[in-house]
Every structure is written in structure tokens, then in C-alpha cells.
C-alpha atoms as a PDB file:
ATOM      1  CA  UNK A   1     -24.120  17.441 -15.293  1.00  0.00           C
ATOM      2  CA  UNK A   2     -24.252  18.303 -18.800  1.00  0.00           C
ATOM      3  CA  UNK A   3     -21.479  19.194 -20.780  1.00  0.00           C
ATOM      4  CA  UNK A   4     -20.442  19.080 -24.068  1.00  0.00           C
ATOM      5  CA  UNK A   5     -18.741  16.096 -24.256  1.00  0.00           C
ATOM      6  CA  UNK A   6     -21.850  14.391 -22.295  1.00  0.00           C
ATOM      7  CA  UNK A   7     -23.412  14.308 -19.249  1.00  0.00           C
ATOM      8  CA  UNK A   8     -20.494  14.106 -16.264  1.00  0.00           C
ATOM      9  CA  UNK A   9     -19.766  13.506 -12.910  1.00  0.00           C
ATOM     10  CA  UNK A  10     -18.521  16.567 -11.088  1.00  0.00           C
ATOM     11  CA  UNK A  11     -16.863  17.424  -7.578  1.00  0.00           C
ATOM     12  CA  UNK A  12     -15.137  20.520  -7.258  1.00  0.00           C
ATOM     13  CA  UNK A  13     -11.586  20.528  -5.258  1.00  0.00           C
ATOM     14  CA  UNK A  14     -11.895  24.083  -3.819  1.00  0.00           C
ATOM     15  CA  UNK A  15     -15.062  25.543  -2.134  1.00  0.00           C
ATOM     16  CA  UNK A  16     -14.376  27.877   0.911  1.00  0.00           C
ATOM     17  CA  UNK A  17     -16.665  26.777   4.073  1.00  0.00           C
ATOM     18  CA  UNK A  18     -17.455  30.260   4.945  1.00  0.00           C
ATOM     19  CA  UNK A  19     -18.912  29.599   8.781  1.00  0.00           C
ATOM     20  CA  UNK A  20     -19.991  31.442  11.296  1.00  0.00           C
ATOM     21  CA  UNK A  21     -17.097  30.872  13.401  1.00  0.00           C
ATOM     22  CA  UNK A  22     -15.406  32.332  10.374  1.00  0.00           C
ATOM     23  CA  UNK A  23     -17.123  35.434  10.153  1.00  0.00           C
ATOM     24  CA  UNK A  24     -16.462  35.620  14.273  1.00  0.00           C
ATOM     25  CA  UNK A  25     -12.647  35.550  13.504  1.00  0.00           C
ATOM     26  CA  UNK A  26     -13.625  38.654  11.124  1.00  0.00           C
ATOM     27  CA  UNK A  27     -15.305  40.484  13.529  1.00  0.00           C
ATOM     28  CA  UNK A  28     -12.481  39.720  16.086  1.00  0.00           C
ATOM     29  CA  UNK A  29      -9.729  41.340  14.121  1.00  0.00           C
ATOM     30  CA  UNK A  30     -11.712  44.649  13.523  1.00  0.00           C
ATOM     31  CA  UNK A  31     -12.833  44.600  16.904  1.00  0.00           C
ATOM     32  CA  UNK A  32     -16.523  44.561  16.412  1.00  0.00           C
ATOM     33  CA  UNK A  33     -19.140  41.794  17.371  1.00  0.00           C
ATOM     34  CA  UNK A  34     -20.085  39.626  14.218  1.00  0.00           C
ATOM     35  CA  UNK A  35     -23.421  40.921  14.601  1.00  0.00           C
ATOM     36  CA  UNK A  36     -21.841  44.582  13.115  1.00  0.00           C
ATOM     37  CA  UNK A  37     -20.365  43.094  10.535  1.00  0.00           C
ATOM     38  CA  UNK A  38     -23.690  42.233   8.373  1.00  0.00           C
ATOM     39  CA  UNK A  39     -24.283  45.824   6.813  1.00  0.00           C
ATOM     40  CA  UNK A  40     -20.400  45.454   5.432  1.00  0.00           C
ATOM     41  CA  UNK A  41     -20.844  42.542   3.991  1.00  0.00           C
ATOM     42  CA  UNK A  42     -23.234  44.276   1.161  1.00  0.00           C
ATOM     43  CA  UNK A  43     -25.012  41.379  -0.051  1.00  0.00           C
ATOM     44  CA  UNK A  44     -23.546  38.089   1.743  1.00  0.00           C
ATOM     45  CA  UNK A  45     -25.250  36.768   3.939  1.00  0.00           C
ATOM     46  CA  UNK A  46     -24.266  35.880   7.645  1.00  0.00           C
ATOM     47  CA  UNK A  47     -24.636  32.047   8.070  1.00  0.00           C
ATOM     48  CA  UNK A  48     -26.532  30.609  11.542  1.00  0.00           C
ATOM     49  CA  UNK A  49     -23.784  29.975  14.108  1.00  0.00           C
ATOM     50  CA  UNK A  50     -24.674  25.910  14.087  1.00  0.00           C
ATOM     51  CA  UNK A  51     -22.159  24.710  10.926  1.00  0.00           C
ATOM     52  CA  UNK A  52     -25.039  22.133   9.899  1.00  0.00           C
ATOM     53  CA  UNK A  53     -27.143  24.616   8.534  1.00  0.00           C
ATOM     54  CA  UNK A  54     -24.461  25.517   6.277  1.00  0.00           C
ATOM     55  CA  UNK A  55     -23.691  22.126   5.150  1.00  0.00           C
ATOM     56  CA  UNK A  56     -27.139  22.002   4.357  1.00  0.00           C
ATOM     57  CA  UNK A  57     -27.205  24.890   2.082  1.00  0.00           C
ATOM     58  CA  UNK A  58     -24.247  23.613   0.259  1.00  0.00           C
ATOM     59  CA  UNK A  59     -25.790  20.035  -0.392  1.00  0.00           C
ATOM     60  CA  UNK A  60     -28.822  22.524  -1.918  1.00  0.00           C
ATOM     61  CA  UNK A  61     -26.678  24.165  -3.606  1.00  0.00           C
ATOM     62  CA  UNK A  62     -24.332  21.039  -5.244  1.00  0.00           C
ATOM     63  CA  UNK A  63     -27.762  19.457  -5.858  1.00  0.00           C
ATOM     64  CA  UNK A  64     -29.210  21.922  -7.571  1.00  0.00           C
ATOM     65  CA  UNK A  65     -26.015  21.837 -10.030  1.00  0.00           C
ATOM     66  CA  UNK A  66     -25.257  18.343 -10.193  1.00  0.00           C
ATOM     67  CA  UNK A  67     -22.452  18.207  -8.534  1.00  0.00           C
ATOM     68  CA  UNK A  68     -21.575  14.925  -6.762  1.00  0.00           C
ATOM     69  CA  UNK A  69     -18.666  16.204  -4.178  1.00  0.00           C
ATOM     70  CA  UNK A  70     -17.259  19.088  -2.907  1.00  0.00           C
ATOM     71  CA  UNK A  71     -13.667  20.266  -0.773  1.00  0.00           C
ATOM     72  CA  UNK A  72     -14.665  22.648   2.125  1.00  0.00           C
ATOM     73  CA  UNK A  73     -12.321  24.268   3.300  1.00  0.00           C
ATOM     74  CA  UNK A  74     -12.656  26.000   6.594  1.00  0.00           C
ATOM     75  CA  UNK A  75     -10.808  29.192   5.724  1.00  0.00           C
ATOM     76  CA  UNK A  76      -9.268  30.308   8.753  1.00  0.00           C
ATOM     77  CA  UNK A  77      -6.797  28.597  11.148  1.00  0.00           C
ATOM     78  CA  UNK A  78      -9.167  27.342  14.314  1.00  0.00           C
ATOM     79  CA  UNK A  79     -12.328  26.290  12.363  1.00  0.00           C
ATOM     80  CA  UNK A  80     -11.610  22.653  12.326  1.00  0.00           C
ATOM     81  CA  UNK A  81     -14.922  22.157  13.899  1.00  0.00           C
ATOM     82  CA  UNK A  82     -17.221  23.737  11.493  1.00  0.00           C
ATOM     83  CA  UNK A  83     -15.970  21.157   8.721  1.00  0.00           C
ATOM     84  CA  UNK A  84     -15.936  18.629  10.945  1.00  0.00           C
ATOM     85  CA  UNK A  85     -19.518  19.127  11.415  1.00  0.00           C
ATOM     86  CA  UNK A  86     -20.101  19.834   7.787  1.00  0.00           C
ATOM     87  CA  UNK A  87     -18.222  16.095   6.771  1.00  0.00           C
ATOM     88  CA  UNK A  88     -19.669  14.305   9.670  1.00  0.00           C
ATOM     89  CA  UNK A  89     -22.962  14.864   8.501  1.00  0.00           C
ATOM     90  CA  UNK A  90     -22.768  14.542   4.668  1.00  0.00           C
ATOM     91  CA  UNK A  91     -19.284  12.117   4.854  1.00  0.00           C
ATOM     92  CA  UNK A  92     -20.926  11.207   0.855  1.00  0.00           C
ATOM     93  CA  UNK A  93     -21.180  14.938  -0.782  1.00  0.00           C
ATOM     94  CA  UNK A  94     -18.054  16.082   1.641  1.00  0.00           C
ATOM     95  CA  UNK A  95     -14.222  16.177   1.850  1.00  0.00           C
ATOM     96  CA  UNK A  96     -13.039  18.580   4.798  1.00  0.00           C
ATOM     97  CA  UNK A  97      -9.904  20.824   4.435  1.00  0.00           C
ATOM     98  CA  UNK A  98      -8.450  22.778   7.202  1.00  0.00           C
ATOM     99  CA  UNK A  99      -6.559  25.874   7.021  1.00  0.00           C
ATOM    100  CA  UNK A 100      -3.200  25.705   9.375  1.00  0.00           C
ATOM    101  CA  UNK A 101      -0.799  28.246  10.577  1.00  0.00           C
ATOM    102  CA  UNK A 102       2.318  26.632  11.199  1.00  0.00           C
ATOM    103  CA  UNK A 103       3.823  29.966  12.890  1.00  0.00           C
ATOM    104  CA  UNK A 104       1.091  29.954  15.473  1.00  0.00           C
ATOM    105  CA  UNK A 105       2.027  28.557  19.260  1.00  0.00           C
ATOM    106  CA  UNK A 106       1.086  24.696  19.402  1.00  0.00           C
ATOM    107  CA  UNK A 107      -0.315  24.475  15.996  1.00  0.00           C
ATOM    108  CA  UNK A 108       0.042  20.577  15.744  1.00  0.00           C
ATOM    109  CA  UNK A 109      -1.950  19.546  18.480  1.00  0.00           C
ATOM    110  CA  UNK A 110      -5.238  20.510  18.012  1.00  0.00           C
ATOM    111  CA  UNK A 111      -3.992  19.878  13.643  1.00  0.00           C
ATOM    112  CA  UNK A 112      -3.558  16.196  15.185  1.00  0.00           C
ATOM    113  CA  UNK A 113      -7.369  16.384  16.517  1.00  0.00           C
ATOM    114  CA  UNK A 114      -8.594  17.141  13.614  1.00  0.00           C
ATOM    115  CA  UNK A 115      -7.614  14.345  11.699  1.00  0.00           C
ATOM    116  CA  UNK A 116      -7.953  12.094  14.146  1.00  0.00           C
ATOM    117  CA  UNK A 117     -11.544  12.803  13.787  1.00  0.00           C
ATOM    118  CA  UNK A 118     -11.767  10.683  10.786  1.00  0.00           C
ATOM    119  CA  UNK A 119     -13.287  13.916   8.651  1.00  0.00           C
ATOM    120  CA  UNK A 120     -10.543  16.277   7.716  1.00  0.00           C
ATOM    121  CA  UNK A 121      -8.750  15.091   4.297  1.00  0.00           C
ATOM    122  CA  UNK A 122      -6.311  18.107   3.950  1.00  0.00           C
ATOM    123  CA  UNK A 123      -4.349  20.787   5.744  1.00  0.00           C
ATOM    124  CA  UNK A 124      -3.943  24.177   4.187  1.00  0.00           C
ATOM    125  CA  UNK A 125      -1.070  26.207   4.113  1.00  0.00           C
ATOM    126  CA  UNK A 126      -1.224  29.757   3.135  1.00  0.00           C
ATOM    127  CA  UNK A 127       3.047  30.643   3.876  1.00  0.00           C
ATOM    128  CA  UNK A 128       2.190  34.252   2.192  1.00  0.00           C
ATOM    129  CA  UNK A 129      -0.568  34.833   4.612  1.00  0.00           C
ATOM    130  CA  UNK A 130       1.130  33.355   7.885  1.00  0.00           C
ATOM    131  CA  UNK A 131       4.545  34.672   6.875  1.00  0.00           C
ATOM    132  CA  UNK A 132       6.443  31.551   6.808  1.00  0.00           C
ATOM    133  CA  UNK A 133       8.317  29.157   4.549  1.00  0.00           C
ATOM    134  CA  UNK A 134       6.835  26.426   3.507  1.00  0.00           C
ATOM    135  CA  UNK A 135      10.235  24.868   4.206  1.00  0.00           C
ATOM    136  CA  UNK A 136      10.474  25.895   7.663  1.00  0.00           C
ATOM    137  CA  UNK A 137      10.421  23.126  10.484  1.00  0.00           C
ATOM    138  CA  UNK A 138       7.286  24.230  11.857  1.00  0.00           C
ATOM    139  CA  UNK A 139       5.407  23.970   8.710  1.00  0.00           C
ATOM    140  CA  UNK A 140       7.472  20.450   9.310  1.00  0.00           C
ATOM    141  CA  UNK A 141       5.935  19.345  11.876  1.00  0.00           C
ATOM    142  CA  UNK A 142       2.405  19.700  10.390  1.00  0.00           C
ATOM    143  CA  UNK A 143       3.637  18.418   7.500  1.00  0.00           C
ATOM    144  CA  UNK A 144       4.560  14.895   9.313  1.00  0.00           C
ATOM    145  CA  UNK A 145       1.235  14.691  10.366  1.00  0.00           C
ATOM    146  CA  UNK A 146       0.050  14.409   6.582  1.00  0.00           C
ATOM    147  CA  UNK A 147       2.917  12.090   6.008  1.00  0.00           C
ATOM    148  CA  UNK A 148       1.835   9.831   8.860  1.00  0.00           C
ATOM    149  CA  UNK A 149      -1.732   9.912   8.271  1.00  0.00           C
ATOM    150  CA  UNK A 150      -2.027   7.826   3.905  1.00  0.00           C
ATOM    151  CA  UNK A 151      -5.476   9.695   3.044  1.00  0.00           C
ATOM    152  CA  UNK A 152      -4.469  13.402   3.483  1.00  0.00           C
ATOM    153  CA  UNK A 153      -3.175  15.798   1.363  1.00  0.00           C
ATOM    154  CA  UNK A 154      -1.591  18.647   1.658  1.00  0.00           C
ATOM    155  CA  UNK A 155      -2.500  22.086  -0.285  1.00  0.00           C
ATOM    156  CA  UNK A 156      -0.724  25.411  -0.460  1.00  0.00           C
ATOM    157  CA  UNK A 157      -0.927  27.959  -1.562  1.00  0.00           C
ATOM    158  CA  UNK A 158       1.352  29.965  -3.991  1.00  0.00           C
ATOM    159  CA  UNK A 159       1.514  33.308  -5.932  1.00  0.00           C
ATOM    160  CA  UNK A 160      -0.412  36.372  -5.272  1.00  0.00           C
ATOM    161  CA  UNK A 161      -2.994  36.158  -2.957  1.00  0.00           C
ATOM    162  CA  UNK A 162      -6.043  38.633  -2.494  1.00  0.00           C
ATOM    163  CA  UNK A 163      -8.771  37.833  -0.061  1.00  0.00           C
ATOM    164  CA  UNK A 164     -12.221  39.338  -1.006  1.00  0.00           C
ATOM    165  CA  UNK A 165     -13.874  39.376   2.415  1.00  0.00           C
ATOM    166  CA  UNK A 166     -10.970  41.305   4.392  1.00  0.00           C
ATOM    167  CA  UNK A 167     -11.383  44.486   2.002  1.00  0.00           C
ATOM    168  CA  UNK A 168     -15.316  44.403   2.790  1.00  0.00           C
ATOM    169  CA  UNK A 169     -14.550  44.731   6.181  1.00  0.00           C
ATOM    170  CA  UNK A 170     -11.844  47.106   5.913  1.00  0.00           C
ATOM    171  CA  UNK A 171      -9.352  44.857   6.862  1.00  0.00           C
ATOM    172  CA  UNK A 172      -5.439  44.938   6.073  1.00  0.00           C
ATOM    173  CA  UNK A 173      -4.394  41.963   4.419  1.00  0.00           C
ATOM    174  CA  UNK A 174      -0.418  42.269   5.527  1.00  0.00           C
ATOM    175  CA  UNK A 175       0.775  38.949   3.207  1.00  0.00           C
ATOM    176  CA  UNK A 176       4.603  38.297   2.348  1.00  0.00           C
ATOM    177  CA  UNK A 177       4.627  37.196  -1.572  1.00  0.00           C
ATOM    178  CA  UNK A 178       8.028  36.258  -0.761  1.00  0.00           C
ATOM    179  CA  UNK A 179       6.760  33.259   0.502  1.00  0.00           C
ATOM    180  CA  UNK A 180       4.304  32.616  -1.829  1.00  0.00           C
ATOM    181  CA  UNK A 181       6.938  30.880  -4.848  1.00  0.00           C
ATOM    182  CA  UNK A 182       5.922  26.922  -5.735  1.00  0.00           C
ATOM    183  CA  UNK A 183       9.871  26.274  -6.443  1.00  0.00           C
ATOM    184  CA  UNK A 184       9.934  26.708  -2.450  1.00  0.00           C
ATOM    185  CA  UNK A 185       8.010  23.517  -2.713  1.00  0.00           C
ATOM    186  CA  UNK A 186      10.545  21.599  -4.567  1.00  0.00           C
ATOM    187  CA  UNK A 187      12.668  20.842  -1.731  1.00  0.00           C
ATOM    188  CA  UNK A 188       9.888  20.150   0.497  1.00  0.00           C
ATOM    189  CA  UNK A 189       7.816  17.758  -2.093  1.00  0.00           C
ATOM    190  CA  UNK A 190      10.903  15.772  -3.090  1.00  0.00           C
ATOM    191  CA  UNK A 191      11.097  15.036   1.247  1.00  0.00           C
ATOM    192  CA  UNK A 192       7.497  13.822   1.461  1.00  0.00           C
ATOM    193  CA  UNK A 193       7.316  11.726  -1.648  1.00  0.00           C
ATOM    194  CA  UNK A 194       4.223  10.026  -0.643  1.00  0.00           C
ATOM    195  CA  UNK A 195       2.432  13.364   0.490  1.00  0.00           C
ATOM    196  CA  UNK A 196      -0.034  15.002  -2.501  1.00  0.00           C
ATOM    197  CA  UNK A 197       0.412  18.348  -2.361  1.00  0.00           C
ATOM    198  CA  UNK A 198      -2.300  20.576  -4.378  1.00  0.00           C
ATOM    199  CA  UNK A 199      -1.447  23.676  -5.482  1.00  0.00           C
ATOM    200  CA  UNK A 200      -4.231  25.694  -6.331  1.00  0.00           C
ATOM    201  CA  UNK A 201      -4.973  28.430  -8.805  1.00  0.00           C
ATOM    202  CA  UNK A 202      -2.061  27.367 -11.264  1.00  0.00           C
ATOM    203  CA  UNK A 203       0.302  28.474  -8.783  1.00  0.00           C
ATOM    204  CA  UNK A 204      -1.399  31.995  -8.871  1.00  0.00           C
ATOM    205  CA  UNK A 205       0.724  33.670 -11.242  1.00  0.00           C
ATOM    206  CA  UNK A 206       4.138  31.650 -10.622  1.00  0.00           C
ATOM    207  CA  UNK A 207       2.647  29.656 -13.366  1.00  0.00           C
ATOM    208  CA  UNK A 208       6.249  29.012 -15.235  1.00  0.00           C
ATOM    209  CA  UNK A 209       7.545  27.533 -11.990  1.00  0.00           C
ATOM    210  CA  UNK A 210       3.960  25.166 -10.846  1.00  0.00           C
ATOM    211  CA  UNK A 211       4.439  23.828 -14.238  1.00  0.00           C
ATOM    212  CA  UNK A 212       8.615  23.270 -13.108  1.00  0.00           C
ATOM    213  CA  UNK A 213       7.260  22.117  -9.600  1.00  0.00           C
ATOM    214  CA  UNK A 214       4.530  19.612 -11.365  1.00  0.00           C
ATOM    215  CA  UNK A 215       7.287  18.369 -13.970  1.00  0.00           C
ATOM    216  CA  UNK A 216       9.972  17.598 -11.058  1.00  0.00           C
ATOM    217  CA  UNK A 217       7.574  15.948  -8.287  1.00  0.00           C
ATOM    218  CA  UNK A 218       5.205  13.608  -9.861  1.00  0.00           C
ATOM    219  CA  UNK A 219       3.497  14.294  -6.334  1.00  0.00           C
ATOM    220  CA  UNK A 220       2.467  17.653  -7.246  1.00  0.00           C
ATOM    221  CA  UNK A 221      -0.864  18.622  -8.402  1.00  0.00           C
ATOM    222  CA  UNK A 222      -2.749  21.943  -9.986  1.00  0.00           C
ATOM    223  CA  UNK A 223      -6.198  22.863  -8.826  1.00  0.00           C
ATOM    224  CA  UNK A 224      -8.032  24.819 -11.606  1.00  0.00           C
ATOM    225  CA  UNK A 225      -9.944  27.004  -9.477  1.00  0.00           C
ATOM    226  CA  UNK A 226     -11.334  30.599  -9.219  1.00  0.00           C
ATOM    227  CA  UNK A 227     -11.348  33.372 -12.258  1.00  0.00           C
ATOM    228  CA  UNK A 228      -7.541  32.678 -12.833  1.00  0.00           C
ATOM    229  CA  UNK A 229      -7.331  36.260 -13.328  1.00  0.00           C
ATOM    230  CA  UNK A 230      -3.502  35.773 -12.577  1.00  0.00           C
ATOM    231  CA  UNK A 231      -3.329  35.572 -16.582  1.00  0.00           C
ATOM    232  CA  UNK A 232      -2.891  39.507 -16.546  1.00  0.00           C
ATOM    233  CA  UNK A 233       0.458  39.334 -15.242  1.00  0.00           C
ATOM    234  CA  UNK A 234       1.525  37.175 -17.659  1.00  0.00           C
ATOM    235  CA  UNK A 235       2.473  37.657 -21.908  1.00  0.00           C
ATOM    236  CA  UNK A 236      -0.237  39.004 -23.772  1.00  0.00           C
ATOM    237  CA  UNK A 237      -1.252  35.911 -25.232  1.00  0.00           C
ATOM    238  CA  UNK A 238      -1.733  33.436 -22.047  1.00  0.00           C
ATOM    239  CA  UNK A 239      -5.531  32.985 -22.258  1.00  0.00           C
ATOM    240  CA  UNK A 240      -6.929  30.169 -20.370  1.00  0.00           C
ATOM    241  CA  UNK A 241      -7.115  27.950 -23.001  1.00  0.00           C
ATOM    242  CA  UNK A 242      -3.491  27.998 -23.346  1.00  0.00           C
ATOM    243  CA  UNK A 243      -2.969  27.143 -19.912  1.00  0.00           C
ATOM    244  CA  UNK A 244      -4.893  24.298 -20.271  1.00  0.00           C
ATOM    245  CA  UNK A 245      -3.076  23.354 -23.027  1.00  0.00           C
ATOM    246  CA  UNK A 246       0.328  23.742 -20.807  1.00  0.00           C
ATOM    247  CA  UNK A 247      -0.847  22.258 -18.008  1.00  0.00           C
ATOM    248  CA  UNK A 248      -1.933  18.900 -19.522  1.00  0.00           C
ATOM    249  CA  UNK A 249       1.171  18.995 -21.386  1.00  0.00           C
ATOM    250  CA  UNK A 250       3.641  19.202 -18.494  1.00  0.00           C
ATOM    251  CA  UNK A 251       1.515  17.727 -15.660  1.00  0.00           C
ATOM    252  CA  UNK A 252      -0.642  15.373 -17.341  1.00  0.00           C
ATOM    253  CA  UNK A 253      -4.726  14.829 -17.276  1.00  0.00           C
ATOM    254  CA  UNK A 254      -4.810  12.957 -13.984  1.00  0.00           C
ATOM    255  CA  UNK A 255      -2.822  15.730 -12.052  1.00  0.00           C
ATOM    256  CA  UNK A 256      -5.619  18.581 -12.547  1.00  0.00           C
ATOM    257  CA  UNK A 257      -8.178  19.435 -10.247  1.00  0.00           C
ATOM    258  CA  UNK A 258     -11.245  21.247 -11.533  1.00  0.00           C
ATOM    259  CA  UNK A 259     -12.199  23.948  -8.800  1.00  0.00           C
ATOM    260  CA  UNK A 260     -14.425  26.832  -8.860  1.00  0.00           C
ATOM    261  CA  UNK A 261     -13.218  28.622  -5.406  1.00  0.00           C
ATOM    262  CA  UNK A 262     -16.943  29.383  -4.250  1.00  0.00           C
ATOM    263  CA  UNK A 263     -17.404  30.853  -1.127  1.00  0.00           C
ATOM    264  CA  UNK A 264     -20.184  32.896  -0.023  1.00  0.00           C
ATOM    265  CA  UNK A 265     -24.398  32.555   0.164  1.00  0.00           C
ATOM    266  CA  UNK A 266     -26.425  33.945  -1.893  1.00  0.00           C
ATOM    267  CA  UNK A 267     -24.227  33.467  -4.576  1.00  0.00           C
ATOM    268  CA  UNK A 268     -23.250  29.633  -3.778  1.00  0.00           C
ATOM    269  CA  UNK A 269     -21.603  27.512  -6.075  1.00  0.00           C
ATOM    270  CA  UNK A 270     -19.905  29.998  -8.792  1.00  0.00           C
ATOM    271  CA  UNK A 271     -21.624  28.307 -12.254  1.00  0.00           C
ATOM    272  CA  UNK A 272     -19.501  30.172 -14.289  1.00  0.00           C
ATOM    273  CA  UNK A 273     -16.370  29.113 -13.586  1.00  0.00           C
ATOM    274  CA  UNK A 274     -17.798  25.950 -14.605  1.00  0.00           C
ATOM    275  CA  UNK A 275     -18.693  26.890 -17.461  1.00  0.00           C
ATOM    276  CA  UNK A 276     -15.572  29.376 -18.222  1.00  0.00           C
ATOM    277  CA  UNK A 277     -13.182  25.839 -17.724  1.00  0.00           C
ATOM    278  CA  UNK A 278     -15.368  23.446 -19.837  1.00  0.00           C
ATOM    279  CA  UNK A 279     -15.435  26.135 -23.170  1.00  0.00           C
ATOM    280  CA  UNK A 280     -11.544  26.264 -23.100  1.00  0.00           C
ATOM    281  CA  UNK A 281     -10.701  22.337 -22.622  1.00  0.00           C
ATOM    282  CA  UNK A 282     -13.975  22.064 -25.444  1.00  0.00           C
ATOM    283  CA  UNK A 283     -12.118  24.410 -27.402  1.00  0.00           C
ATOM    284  CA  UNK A 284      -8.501  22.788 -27.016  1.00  0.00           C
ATOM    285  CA  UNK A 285      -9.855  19.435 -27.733  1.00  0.00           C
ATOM    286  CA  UNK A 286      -9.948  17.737 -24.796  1.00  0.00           C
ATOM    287  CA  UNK A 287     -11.456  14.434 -24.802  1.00  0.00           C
ATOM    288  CA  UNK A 288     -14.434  12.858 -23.081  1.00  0.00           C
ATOM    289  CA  UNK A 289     -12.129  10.858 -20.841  1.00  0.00           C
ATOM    290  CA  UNK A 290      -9.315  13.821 -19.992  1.00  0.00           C
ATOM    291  CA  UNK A 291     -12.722  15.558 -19.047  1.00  0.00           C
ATOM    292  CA  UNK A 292     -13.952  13.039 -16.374  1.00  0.00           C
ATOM    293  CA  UNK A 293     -10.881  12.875 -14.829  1.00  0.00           C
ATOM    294  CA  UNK A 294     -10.219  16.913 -14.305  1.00  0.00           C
ATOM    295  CA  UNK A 295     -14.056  17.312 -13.782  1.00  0.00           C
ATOM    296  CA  UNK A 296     -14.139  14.410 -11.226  1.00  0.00           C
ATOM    297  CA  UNK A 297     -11.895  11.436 -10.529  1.00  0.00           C
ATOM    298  CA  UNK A 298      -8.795  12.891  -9.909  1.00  0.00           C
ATOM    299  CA  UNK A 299     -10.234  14.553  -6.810  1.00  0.00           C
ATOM    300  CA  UNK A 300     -11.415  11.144  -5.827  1.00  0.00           C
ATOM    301  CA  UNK A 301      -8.419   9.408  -6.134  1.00  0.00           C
ATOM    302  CA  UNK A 302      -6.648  11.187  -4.335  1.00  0.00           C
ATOM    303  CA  UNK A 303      -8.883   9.921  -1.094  1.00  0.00           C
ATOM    304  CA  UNK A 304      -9.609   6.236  -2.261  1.00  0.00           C
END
């Protein structure tokens, strides 16, 4: 892709896998078949219920950006499949993500399927969103699954959390922010020190304490993802150019993972956070090789 340092490599670290079967969980919840759901959406479109259509329209889309890789992430707990599908056909273009809920009955059995399948790299957890701590034993025992299996990684999520699709549909989004602090991580990273945990967003407005997190477990890493429009709830002057310029300071260049947080068709892949990230490293100096490895080899590493 070009950029101004030259062309680059690419592969984004956070792309939602926005399935049918996801959509179905939607409908579920409001009570509705998924069918009724399409005039709410205003503008999205529905995707086919086989998740290999879907993979396909990704692959168009990274192609059509030049973008080597991509994370899906199948975005709500039960969804394993979809991925699955998505990795298992493009295992070159594809690492699978899973979202978890720890507080749900027997969540680490079918957890354990899924990466015994060979095509899920990481396990989401969203404490906020479940209501849980990320230091509670059940998050635990999915937690010892990562530990026991050397190429996954686990991801959570921190600070506030807002989820664009639930207030289409009119649904109530009943999170817990008091689950949603990275310094609950400490504890947790410092007991899996061969786990990488990804925390995306910048810690989503807990910046201060991702950039504590990062500094104390050289395990931790930031994704870069979405608008970052967390920045209004900080000082006046925290524009994303100086969190760049934090984040490289305290974490380093080969903990940051560039991420756009794209999610839904027609849109696709969201350009312009692309775009957005390269002006303010550009701007703050970043060299050619910091920008190859936040652009694209940290995310690789982290699976080779």
C-alpha cells in the first residue's frame, strides 16, 4: 500500500466478522426474526447465512486496499463457526478471533473446540459487556486454554465501550465500566507471562493506566484501532498524534497494533482510519521501519 514513507505491507489487528449468525443473535434478543431486522439496519447490509460468502467479500475488500491480512473477529459469544469458516478457507489473508463469555454456563468447552480447530488465534474478552472481572476464575479457566495452547492470544477489552449495531436495533446495551479498567489486567498478565494480551483502542479512555499496564507487563500490547474518539475525555490537548507519541514512548514500536475496527458491508474496510493513523505517526516522525512494524509485523509475530 502506499504511504508516505513508501509502499507497505499492511494487516489490520481488528476487523469485526459481522455474520449472519451474528445478526441472528440480534434478532434473538429483540425478539424478531433476522429477516425484520433489515429495514433497521438503514444502510448495512444483511450478509447470506453461509460465512464463506462473507469471507469472500472481505478478501474483495482487503484486495482492493492492499491489505495483506486481517483479524476477524466473530463478535458475539457462539459464532466460533463463522470464523472458522472464514480462516479455513483463506488460512493466508485470515487470523480468527473469538469473542468469549466467561460468565456463561460451560463456556470452555465448546472455547476448547474452537481452537482445537487449528483456525482460531485469539479469544475475546469483553468483562464490561459480560459483567465480570477479568480476574475472576472463570475468565481463568478460558484463560488456561490460551496459556496451554503457544499461538493464541488473548484480547480484552477495556474502557468505555459503545456498540453501534445494538442502538440501530433498539437494543439496551446494559455494560458495567467497572469492569472495564486495564490495571485489572495487571494481576492477571503478570500470572500468564507467556500469554499476549491485546488491548485494543488504547485502553478506550483508561489510556494513563494501558500505558501503566504496557510499562509493567512487557506481555501487554495496544491495538490502534477505530476513531479513538476516547480522546474527548481526556485534557484538551491529547490529539492523536500525541498518543502516538506516548505510546511508542512507554510501550515501544513492536508492541502496537495498527487496527481500523471495520465492521459492516457496504462500507467494508474503514480507509480512513488508515489514513487518520499514518498522517499523525508522518507527522510525529516516525520512521520507515517503526511504520512496518505497527502497520504489519507486529501482528504477525505475534502468530509465527
Amino acid at each position: 500500500m502506499n504511504t508516505p514513507w513508501g509502499a507497505l505491507e499492511v494487516a489490520d489487528a481488528h476487523v469485526h466478522f459481522f455474520s449472519h449468525r451474528f445478526f441472528a443473535a440480534l434478532a434473538e434478543q429483540k425478539k424478531v426474526p433476522v429477516t425484520a431486522l433489515a429495514p433497521l439496519l438503514s444502510g448495512w447490509e444483511l450478509p447470506a447465512e453461509d460465512p464463506a460468502h462473507l469471507a469472500d467479500a472481505w478478501v474483495q475488500q482487503l484486495d482492493r486496499h492492499g491489505v495483506q491480512r486481517a483479524a476477524l473477529i466473530a463478535s458475539v459469544p457462539g459464532d466460533a463457526d463463522s470464523v472458522i469458516a472464514a480462516v479455513r478457507k483463506f488460512p493466508q489473508r485470515f487470523y480468527g478471533y473469538i469473542m468469549v463469555n466467561p460468565a456463561a454456563p460451560d463456556a470452555a468447552a465448546p472455547t476448547e473446540r474452537a481452537l482445537a480447530s487449528g483456525h482460531i488465534h485469539g479469544l475475546c474478552f469483553f468483562p464490561a459487556m459480560h459483567r465480570y472481572s477479568i480476574q475472576d476464575d472463570r475468565a481463568a479457566a478460558l484463560l488456561d486454554l490460551v496459556a496451554a495452547n503457544s499461538r493464541a492470544i488473548a484480547f480484552v477489552h477495556c474502557g468505555a465501550l459503545s456498540v453501534g449495531v445494538r442502538k440501530k436495533l433498539g437494543l439496551a446495551s446494559p455494560f458495567d465500566l467497572r469492569f472495564s479498567n486495564p490495571v485489572d489486567l495487571h494481576a492477571v498478565a503478570l500470572r500468564y507471562p507467556h500469554i499476549r494480551f491485546v488491548v485494543p483502542h488504547f485502553g478506550a479512555g483508561y489510556f494513563r493506566e494501558a500505558l501503566m499496564l504496557c510499562d509493567l507487563c512487557p506481555n501487554v500490547y495496544l491495538d490502534t484501532s477505530s476513531s479513538n474518539s476516547w480522546t474527548r475525555y481526556e485534557e484538551a490537548h491529547l490529539d492523536l498524534r500525541t498518543v502516538f507519541r506516548r505510546a511508542l514512548d512507554v510501550a515501544g514500536p513492536r508492541r502496537l497494533l495498527f487496527g481500523t475496527d471495520s465492521s459492516y458491508f457496504p462500507r467494508g474496510w474503514n480507509a480512513q482510519i488508515f489514513e487518520t493513523q499514518t498522517r499523525a505517526l508522518y507527522e510525529i516522525g516516525v520512521t520507515g521501519e517503526t511504520a512496518r512494524l505497527i502497520f504489519h509485523d507486529n501482528l504477525e509475530r505475534l502468530f509465527s
